[in-house]
Structure formats: C-alpha cells, structure tokens
C-alpha atoms as a PDB file:
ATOM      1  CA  UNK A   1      88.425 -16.026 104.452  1.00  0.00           C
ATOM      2  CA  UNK A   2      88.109 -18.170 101.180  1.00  0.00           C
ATOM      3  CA  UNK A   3      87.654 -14.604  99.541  1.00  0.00           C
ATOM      4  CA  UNK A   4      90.360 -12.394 100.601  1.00  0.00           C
ATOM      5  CA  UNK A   5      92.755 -15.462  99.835  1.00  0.00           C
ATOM      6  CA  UNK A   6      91.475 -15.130  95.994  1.00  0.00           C
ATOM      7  CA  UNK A   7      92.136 -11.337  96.677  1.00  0.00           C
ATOM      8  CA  UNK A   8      96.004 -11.765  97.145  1.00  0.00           C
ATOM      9  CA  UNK A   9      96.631 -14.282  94.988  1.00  0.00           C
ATOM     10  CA  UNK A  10      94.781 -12.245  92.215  1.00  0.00           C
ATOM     11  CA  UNK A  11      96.722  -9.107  93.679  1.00  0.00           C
ATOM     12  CA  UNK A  12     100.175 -11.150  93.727  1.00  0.00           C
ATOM     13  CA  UNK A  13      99.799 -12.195  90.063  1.00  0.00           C
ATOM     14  CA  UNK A  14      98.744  -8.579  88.796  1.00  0.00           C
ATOM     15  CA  UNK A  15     101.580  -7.217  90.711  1.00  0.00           C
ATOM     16  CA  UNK A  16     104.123 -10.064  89.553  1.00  0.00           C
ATOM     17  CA  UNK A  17     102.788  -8.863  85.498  1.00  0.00           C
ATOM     18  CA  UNK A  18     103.541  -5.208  85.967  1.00  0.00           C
ATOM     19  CA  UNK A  19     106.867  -5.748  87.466  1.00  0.00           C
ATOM     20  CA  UNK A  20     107.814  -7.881  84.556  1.00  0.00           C
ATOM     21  CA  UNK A  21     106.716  -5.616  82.624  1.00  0.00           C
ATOM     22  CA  UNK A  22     108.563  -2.474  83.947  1.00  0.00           C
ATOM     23  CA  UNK A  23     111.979  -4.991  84.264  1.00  0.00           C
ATOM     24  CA  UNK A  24     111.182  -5.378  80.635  1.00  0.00           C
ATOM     25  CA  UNK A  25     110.527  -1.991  79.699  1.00  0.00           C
ATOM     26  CA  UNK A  26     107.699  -3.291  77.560  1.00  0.00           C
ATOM     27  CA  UNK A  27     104.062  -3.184  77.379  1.00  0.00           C
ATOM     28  CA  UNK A  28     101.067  -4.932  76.427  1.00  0.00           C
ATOM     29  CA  UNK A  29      97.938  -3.781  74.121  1.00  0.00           C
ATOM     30  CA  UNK A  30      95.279  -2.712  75.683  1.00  0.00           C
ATOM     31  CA  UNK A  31      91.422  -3.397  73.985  1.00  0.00           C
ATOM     32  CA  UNK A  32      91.728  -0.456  71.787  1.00  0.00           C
ATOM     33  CA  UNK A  33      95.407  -1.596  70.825  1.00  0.00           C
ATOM     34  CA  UNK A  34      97.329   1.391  72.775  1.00  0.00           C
ATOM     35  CA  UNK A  35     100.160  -0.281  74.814  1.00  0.00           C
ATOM     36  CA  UNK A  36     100.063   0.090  78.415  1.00  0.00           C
ATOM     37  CA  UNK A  37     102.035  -1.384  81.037  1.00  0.00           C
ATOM     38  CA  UNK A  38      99.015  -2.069  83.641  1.00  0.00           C
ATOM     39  CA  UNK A  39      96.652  -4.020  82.249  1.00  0.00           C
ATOM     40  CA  UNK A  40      94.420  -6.280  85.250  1.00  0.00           C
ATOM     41  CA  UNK A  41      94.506  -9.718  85.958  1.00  0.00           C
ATOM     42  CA  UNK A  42      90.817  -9.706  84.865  1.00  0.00           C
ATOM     43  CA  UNK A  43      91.611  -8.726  81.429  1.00  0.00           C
ATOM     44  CA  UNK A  44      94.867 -11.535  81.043  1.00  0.00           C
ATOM     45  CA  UNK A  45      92.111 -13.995  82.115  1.00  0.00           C
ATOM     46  CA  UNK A  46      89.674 -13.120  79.407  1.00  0.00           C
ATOM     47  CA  UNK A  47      92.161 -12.735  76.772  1.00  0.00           C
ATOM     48  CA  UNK A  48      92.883 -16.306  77.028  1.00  0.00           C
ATOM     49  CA  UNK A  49      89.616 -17.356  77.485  1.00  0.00           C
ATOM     50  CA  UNK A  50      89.344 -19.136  73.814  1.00  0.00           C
ATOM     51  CA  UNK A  51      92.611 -21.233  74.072  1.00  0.00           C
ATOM     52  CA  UNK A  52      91.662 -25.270  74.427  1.00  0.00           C
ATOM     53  CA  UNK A  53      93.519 -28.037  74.964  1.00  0.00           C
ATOM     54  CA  UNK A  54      92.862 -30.635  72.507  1.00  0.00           C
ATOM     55  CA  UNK A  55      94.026 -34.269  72.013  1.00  0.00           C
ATOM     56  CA  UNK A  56      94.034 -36.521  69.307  1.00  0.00           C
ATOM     57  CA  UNK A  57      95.196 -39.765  68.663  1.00  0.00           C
ATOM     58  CA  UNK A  58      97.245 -38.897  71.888  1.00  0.00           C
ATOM     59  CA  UNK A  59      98.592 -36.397  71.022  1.00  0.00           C
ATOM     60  CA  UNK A  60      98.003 -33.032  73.265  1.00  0.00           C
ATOM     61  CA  UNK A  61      97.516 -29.617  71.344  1.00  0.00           C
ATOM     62  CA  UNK A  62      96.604 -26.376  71.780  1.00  0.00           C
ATOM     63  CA  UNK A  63      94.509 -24.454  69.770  1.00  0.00           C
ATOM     64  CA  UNK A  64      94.048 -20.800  69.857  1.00  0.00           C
ATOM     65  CA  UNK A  65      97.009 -19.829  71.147  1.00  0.00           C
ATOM     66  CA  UNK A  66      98.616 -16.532  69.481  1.00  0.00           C
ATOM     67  CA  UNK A  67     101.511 -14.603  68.762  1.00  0.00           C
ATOM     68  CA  UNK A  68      99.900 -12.095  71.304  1.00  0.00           C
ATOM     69  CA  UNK A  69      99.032 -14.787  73.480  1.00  0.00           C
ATOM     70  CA  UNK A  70     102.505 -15.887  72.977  1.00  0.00           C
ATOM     71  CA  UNK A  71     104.331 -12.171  74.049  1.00  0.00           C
ATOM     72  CA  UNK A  72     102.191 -11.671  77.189  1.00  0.00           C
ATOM     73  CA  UNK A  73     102.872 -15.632  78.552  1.00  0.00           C
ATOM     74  CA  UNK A  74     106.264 -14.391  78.762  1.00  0.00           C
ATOM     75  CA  UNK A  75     105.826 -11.754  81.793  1.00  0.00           C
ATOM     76  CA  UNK A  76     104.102 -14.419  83.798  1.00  0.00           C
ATOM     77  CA  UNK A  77     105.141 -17.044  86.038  1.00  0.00           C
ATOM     78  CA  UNK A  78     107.245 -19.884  84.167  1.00  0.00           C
ATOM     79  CA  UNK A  79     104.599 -22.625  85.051  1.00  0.00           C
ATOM     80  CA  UNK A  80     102.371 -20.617  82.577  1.00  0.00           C
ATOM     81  CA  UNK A  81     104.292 -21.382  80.305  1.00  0.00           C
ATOM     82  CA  UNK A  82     104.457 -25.006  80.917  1.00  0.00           C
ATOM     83  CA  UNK A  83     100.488 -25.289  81.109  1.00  0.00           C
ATOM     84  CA  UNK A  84     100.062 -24.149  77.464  1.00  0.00           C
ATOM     85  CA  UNK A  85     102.786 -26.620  76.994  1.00  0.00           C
ATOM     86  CA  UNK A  86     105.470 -24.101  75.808  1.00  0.00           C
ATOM     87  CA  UNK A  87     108.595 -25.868  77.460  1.00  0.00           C
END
C-alpha cells in the first residue's frame, strides 16, 4: 500500500512538470543537452542531488544551486521554491 502511494505521488509530480511545461511552451535539457519537454521525476531528483543547505554563523545558505537548477524550480510546485529558500 506504502508503495503504490509513492507511485502516485511520483506520477502526480511528473505529470504536474510536463503540464507546466507544455503551459509554458518550454523545455528542459535533457543529459546530452537536447531540450525535451518530458524529462522523469527520477532524473529532476538526481539533478539536484548536489545542492546542500548550509549554515553559518546563522545564517542559512544554499550551495550548489544553478541557473539550470534555477529554470527547472520554476515548473514545479511553489513550495519548491520555498525549500531552496527562493521566496
């Protein structure tokens, strides 16, 4: 049960992406840089993978976070955007 509720919230979010992206009429790079509008969950999740949180002296940062990173945080859910601290 635990499993197939991973399944549609992993579905939900893949199909939330490529609907922003076909509102947007844009598209995202794909490993061998070719834009594409359907690129899987999977791959989102790897591709920020490398971004940390960091804080010093108090004060939260986050490192690793790209212009790339950046353009495809904008097709997903605004609460994204608030966990890498964009808002």
């Amino acid at each position: 049960m635990v499993m197939g509720l991973c399944l549609l919230v992993y579905s939900l979010g893949q199909r939330a992406l490529h609907q922003a992206l076909a509102q947007a009429k844009q598209t995202i790079n794909n490993q061998l840089g070719k834009p594409t509008s359907s690129r899987t969950m999977r791959w989102i999740f790897q591709c920020f993978m490398s971004i940390h949180l960091v804080t010093i002296a108090g004060v939260k940062q986050i490192t690793n976070l790209t212009d790339e990173r950046q353009w495809i945080l904008q097709f997903l859910a605004a609460t994204c955007c608030k966990y890498y601290l964009l808002t």
